[in-house]
PDB file of N, CA and C in Angstrom:
ATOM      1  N   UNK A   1      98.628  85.872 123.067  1.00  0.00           N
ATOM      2  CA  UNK A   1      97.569  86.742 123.503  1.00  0.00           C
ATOM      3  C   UNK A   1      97.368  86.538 125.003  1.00  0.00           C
ATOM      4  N   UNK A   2      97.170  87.277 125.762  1.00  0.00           N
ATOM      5  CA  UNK A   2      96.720  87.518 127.290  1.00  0.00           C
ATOM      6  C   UNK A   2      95.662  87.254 127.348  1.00  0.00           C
ATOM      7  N   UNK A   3      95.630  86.363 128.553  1.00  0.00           N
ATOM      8  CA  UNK A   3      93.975  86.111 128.367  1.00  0.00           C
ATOM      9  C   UNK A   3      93.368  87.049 128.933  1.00  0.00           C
ATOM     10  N   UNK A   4      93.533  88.089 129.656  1.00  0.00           N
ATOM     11  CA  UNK A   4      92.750  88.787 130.263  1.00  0.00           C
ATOM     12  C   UNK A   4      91.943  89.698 128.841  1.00  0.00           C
ATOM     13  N   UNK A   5      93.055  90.199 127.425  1.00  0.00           N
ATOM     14  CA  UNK A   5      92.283  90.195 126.325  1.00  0.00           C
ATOM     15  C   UNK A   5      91.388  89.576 125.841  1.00  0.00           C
ATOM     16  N   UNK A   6      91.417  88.342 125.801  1.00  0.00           N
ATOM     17  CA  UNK A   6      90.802  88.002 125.160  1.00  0.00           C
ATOM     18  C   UNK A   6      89.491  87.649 124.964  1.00  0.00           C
ATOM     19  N   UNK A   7      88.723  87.979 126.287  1.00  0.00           N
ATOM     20  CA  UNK A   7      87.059  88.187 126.118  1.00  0.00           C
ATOM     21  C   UNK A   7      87.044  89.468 125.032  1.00  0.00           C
ATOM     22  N   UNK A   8      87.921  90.905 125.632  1.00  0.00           N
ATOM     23  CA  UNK A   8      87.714  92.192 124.886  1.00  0.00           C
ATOM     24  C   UNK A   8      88.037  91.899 123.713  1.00  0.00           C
ATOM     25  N   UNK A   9      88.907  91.125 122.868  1.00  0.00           N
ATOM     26  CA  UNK A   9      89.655  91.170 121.877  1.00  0.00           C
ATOM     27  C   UNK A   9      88.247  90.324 120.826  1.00  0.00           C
ATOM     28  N   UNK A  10      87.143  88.908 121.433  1.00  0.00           N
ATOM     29  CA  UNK A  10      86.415  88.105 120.564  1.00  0.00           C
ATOM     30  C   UNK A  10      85.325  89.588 120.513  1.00  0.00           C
ATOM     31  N   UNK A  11      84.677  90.369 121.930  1.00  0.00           N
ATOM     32  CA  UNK A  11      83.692  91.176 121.787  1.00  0.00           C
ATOM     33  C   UNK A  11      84.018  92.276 120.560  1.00  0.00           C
ATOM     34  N   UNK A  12      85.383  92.959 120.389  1.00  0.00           N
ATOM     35  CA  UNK A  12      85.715  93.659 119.305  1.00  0.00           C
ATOM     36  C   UNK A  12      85.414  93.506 118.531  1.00  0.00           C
ATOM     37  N   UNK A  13      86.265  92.711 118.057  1.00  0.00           N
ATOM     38  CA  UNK A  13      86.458  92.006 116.911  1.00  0.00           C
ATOM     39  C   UNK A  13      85.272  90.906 116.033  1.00  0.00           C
ATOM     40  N   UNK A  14      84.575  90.846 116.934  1.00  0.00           N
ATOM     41  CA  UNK A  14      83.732  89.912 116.658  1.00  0.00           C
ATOM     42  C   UNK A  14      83.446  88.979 116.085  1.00  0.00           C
ATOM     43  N   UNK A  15      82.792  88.286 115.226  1.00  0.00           N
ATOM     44  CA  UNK A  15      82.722  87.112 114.675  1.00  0.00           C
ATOM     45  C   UNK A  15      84.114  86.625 113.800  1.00  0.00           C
ATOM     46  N   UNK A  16      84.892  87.495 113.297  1.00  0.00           N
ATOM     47  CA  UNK A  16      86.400  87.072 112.547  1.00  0.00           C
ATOM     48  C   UNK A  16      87.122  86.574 113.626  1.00  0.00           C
ATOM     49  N   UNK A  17      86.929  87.289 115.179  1.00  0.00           N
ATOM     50  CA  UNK A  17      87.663  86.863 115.595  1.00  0.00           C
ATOM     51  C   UNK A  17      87.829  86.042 116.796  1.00  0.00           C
ATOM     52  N   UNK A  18      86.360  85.850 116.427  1.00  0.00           N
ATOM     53  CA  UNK A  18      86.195  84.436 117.257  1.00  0.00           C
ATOM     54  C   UNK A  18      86.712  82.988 116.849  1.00  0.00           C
ATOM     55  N   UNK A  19      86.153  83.331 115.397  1.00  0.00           N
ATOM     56  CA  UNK A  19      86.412  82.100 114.271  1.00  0.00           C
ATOM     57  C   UNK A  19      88.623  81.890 114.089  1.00  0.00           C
ATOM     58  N   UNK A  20      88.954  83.143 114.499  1.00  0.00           N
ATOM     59  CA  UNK A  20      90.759  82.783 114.246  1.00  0.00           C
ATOM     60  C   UNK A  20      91.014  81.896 115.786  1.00  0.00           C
ATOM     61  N   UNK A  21      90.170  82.454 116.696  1.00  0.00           N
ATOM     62  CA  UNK A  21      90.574  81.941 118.366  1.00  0.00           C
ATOM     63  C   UNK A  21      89.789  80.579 117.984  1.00  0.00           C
ATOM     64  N   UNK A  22      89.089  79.721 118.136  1.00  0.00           N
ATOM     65  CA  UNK A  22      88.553  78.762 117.683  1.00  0.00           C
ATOM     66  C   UNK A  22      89.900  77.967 116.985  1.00  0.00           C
ATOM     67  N   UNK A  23      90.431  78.583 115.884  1.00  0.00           N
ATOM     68  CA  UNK A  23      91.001  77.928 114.959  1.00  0.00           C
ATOM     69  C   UNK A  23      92.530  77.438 116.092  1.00  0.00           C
ATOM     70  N   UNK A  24      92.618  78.614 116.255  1.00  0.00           N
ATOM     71  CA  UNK A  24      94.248  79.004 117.217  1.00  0.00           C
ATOM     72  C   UNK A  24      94.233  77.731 118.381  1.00  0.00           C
ATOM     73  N   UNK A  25      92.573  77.377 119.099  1.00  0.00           N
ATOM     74  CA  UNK A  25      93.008  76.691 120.058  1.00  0.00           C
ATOM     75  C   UNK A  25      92.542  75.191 119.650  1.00  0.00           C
ATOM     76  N   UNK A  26      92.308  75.027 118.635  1.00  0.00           N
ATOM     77  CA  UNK A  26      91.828  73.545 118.118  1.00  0.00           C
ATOM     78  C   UNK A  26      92.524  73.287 116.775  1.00  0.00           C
ATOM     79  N   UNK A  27      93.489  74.365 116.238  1.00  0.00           N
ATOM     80  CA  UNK A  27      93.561  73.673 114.640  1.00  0.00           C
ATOM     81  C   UNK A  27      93.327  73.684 113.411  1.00  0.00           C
ATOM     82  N   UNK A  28      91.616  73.297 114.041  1.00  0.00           N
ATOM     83  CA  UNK A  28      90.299  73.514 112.787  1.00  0.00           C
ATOM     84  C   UNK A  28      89.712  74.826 113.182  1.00  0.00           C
ATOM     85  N   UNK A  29      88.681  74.934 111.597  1.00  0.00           N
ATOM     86  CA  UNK A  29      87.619  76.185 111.522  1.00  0.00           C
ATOM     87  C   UNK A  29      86.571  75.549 112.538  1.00  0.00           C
ATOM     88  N   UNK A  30      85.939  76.212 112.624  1.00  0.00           N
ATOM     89  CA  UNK A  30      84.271  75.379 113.316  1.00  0.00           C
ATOM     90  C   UNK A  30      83.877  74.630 112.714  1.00  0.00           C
ATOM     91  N   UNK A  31      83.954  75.530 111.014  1.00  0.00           N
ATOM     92  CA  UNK A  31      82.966  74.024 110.109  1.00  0.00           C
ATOM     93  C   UNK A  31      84.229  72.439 109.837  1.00  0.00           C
ATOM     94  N   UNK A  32      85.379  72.456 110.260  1.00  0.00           N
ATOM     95  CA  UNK A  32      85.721  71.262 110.332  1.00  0.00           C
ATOM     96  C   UNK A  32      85.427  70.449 111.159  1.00  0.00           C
ATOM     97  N   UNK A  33      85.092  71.346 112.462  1.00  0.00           N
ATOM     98  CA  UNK A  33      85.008  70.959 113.601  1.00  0.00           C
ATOM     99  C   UNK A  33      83.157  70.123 113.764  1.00  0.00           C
ATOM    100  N   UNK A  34      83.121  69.125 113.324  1.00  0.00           N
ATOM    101  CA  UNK A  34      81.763  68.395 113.778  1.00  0.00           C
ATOM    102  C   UNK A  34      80.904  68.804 115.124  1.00  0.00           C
ATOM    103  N   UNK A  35      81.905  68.611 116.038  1.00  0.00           N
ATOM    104  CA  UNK A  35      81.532  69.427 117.375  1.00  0.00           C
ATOM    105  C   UNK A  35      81.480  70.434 117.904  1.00  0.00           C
ATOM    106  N   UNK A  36      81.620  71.174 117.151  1.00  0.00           N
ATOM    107  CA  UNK A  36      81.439  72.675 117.049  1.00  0.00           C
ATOM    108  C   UNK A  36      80.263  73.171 116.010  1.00  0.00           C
ATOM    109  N   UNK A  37      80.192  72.959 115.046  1.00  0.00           N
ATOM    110  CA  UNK A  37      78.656  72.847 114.325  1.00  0.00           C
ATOM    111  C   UNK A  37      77.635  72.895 114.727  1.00  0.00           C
ATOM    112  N   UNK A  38      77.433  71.780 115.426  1.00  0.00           N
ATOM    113  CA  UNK A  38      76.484  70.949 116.034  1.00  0.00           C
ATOM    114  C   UNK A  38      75.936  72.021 117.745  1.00  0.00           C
ATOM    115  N   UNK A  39      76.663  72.181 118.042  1.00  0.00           N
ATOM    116  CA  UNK A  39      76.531  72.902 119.731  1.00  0.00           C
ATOM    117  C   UNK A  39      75.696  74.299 119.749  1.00  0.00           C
ATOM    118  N   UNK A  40      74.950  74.415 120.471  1.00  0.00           N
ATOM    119  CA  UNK A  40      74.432  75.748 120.573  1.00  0.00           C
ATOM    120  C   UNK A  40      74.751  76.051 121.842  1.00  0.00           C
ATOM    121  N   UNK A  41      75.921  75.833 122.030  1.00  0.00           N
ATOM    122  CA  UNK A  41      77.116  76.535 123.100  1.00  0.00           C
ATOM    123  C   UNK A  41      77.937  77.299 122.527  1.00  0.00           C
ATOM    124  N   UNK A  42      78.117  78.589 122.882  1.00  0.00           N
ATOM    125  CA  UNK A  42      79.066  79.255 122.015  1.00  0.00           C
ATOM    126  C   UNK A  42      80.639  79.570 122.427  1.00  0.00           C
ATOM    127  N   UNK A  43      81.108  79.160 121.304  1.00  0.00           N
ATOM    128  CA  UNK A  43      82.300  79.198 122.109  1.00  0.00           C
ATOM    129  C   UNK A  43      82.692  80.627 123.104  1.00  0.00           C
ATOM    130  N   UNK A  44      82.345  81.469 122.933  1.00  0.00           N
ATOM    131  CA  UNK A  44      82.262  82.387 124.119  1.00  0.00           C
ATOM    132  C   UNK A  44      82.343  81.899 125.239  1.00  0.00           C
ATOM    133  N   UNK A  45      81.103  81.295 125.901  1.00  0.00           N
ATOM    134  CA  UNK A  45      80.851  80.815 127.202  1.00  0.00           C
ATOM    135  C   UNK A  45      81.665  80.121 127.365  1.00  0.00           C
ATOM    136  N   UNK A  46      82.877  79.423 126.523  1.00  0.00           N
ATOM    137  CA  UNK A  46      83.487  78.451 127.338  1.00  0.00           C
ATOM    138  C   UNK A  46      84.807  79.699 127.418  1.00  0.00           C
ATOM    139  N   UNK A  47      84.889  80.846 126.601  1.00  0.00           N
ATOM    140  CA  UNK A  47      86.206  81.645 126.988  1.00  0.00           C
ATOM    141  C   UNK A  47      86.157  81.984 128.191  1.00  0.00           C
ATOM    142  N   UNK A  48      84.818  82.556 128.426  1.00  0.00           N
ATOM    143  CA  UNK A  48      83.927  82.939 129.743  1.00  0.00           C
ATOM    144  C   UNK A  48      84.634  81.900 131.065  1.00  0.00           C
ATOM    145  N   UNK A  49      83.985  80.904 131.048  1.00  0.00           N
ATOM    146  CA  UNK A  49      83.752  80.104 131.559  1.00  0.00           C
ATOM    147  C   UNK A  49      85.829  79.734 132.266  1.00  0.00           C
ATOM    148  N   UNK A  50      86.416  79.608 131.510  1.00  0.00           N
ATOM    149  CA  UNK A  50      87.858  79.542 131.291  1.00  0.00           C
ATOM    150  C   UNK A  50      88.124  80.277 132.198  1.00  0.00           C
ATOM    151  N   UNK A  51      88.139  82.021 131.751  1.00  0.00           N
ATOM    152  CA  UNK A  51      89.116  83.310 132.477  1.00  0.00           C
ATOM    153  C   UNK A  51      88.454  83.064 134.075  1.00  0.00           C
ATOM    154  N   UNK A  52      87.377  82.644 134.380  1.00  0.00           N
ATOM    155  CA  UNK A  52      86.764  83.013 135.843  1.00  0.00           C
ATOM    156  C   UNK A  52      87.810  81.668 136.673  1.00  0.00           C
ATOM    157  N   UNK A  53      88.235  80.960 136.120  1.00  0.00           N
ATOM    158  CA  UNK A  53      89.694  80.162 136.777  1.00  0.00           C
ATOM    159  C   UNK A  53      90.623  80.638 137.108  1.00  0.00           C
ATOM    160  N   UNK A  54      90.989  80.373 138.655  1.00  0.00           N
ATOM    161  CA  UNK A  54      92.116  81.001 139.156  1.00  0.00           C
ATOM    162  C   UNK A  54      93.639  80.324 138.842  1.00  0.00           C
ATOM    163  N   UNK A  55      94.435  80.799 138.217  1.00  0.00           N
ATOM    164  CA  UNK A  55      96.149  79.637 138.022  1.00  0.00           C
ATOM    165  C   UNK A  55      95.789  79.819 136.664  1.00  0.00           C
ATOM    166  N   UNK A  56      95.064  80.101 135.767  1.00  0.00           N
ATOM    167  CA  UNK A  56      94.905  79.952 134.648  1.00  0.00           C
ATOM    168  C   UNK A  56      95.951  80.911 133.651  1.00  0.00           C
ATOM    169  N   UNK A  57      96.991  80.291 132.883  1.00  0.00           N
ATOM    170  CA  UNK A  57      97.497  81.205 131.933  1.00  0.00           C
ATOM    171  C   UNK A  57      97.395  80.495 130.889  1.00  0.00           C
ATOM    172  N   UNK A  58      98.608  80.881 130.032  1.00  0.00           N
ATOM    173  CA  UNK A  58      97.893  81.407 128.135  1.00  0.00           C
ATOM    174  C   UNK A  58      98.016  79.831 127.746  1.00  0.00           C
ATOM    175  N   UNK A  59      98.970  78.890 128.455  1.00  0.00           N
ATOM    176  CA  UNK A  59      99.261  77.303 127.684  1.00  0.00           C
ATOM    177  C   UNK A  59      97.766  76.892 128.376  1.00  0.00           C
ATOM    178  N   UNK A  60      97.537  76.795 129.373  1.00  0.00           N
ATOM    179  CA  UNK A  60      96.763  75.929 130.170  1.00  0.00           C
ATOM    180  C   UNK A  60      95.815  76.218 129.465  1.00  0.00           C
ATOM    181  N   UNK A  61      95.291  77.754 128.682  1.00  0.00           N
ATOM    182  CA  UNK A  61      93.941  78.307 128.237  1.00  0.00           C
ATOM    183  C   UNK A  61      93.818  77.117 126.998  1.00  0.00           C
ATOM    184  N   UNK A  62      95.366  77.283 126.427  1.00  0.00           N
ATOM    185  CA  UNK A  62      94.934  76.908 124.973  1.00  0.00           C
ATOM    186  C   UNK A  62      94.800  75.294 124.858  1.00  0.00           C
ATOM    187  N   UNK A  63      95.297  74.664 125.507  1.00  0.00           N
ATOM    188  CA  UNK A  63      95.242  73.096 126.199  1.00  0.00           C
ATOM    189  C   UNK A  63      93.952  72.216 126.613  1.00  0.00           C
ATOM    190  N   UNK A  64      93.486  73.653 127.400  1.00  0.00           N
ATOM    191  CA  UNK A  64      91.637  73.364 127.895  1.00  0.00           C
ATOM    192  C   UNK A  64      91.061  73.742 126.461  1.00  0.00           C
ATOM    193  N   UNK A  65      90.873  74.334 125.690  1.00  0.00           N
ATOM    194  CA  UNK A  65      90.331  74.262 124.330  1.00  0.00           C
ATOM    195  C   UNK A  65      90.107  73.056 123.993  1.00  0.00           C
ATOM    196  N   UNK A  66      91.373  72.814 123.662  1.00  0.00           N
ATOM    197  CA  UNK A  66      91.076  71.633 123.008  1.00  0.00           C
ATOM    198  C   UNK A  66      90.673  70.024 123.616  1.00  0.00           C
ATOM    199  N   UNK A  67      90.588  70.075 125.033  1.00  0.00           N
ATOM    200  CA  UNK A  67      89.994  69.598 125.955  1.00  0.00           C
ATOM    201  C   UNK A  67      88.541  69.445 126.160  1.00  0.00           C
ATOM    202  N   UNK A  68      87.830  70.803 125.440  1.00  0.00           N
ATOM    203  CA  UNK A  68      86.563  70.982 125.600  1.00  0.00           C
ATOM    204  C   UNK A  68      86.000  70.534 124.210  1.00  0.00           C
ATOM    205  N   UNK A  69      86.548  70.512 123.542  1.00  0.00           N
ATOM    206  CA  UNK A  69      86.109  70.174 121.696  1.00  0.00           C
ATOM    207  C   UNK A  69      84.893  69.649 122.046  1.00  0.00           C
ATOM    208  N   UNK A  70      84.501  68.523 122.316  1.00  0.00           N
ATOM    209  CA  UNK A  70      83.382  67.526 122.796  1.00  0.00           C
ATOM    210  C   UNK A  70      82.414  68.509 123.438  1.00  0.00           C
ATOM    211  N   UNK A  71      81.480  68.556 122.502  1.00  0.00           N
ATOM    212  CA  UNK A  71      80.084  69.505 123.242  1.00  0.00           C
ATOM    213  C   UNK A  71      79.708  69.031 124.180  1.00  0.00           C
ATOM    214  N   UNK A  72      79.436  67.515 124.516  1.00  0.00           N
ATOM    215  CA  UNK A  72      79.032  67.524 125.756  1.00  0.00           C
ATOM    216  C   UNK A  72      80.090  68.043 126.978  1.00  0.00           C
ATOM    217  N   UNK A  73      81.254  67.856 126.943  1.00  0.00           N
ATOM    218  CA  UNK A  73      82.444  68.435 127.468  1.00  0.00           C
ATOM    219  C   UNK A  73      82.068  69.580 127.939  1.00  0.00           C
ATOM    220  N   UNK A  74      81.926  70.269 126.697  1.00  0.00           N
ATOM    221  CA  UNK A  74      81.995  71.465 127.102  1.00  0.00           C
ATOM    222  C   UNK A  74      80.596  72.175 127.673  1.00  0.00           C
ATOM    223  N   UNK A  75      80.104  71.559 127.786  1.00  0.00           N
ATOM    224  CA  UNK A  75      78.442  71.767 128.288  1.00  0.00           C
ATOM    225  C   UNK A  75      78.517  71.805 129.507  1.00  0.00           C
ATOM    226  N   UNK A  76      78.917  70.579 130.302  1.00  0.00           N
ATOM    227  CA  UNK A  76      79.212  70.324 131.412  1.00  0.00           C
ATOM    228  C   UNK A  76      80.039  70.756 131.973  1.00  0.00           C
ATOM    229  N   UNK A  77      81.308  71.516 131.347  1.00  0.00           N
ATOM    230  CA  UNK A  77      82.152  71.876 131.938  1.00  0.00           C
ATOM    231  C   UNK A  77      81.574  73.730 132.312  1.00  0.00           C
ATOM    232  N   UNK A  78      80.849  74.037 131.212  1.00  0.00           N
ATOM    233  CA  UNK A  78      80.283  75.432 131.562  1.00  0.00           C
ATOM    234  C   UNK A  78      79.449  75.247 132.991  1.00  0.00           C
ATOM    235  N   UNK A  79      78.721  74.434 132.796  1.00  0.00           N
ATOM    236  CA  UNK A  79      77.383  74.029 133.909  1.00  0.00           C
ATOM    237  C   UNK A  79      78.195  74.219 135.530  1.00  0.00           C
ATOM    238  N   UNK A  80      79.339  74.049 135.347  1.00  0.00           N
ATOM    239  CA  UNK A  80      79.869  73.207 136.962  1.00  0.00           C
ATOM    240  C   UNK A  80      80.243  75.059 137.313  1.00  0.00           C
ATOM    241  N   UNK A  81      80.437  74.861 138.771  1.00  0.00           N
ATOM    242  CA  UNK A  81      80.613  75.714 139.761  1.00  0.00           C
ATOM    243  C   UNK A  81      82.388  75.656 139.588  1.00  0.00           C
ATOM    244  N   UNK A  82      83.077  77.374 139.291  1.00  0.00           N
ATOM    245  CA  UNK A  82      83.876  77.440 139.300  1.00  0.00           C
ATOM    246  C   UNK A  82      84.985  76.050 140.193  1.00  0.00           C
ATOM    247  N   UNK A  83      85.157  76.026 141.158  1.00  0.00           N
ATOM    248  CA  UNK A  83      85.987  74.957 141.759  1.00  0.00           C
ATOM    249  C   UNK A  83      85.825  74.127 140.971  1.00  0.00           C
ATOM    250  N   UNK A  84      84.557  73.306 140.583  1.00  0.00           N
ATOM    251  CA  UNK A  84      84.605  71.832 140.112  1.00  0.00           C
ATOM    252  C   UNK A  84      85.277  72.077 139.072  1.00  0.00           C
ATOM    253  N   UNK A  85      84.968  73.306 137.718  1.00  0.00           N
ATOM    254  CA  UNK A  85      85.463  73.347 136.956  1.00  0.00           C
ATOM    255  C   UNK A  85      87.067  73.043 136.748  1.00  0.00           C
ATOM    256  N   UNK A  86      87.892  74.051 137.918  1.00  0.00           N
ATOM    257  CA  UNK A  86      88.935  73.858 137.968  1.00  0.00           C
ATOM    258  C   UNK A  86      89.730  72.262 137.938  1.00  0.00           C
ATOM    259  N   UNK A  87      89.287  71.949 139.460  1.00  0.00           N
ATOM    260  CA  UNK A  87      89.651  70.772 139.680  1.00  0.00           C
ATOM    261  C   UNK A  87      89.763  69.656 138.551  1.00  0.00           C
ATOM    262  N   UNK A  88      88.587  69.423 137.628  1.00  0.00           N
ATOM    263  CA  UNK A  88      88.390  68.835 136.767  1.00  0.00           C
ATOM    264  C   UNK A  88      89.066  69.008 135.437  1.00  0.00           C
ATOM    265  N   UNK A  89      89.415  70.345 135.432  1.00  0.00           N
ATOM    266  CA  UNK A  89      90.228  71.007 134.212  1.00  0.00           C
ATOM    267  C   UNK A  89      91.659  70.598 133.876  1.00  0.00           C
ATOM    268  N   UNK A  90      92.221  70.935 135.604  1.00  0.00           N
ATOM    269  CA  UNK A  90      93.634  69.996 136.114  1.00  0.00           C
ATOM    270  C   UNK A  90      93.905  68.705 135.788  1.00  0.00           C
ATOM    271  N   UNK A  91      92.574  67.960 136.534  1.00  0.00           N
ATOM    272  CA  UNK A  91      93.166  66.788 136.507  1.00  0.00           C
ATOM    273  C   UNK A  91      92.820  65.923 135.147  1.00  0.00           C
ATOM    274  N   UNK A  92      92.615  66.594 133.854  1.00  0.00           N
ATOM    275  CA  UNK A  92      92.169  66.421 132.668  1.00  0.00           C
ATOM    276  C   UNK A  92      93.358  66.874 131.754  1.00  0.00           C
ATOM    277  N   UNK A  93      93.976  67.794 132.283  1.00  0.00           N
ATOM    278  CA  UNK A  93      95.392  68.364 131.323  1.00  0.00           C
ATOM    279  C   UNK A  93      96.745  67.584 132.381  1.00  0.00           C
ATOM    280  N   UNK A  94      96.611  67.226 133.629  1.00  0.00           N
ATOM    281  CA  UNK A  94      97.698  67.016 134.382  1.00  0.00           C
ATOM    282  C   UNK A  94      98.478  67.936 134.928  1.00  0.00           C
ATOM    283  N   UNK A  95      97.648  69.003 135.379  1.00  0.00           N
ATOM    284  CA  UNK A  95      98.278  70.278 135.742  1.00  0.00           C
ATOM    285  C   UNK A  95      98.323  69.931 137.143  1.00  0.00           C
TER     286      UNK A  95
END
């Protein structure tokens, strides 16, 4: 999938197909996922949060997923100002 779809493709599609992207970049459903349960972060904001990265394609997308699993992770990683995000994203996958 392109990421440039894939904000349009979760808004479509909606909740089915948020729950297959979820699965696609971690594995698990949500409800396996403890840290995903638990968060009233949605995984949206972190797709969000993702595409506004510049260098970003479809491995690196699906890599940072599962990078972010950890709500606080991913909390903080929404919170930060594009650059930090990046920088931090890199040097977390070894890109």
């Amino acid at each position: 999938m392109r990421m440039e779809n894939t904000k349009s493709l979760i808004v479509e599609r909606g909740e089915e197909n948020l729950l297959h992207h979820h699965r696609t970049c971690t594995g698990r459903s949500p409800t396996e996922s403890r840290t995903m349960q638990n968060s009233s972060l949605r995984f949206e904001a972190i797709v969000d949060a993702l595409q506004e990265i510049p260098g970003m394609n479809d491995v690196v997308f699906r890599d940072a997923c599962g990078a972010l699993e950890d709500v606080e992770k991913a909390e903080t990683f929404v919170a930060m100002d594009v650059d930090e995000r990046k920088i931090w994203l890199f040097r977390k996958l070894g890109v």
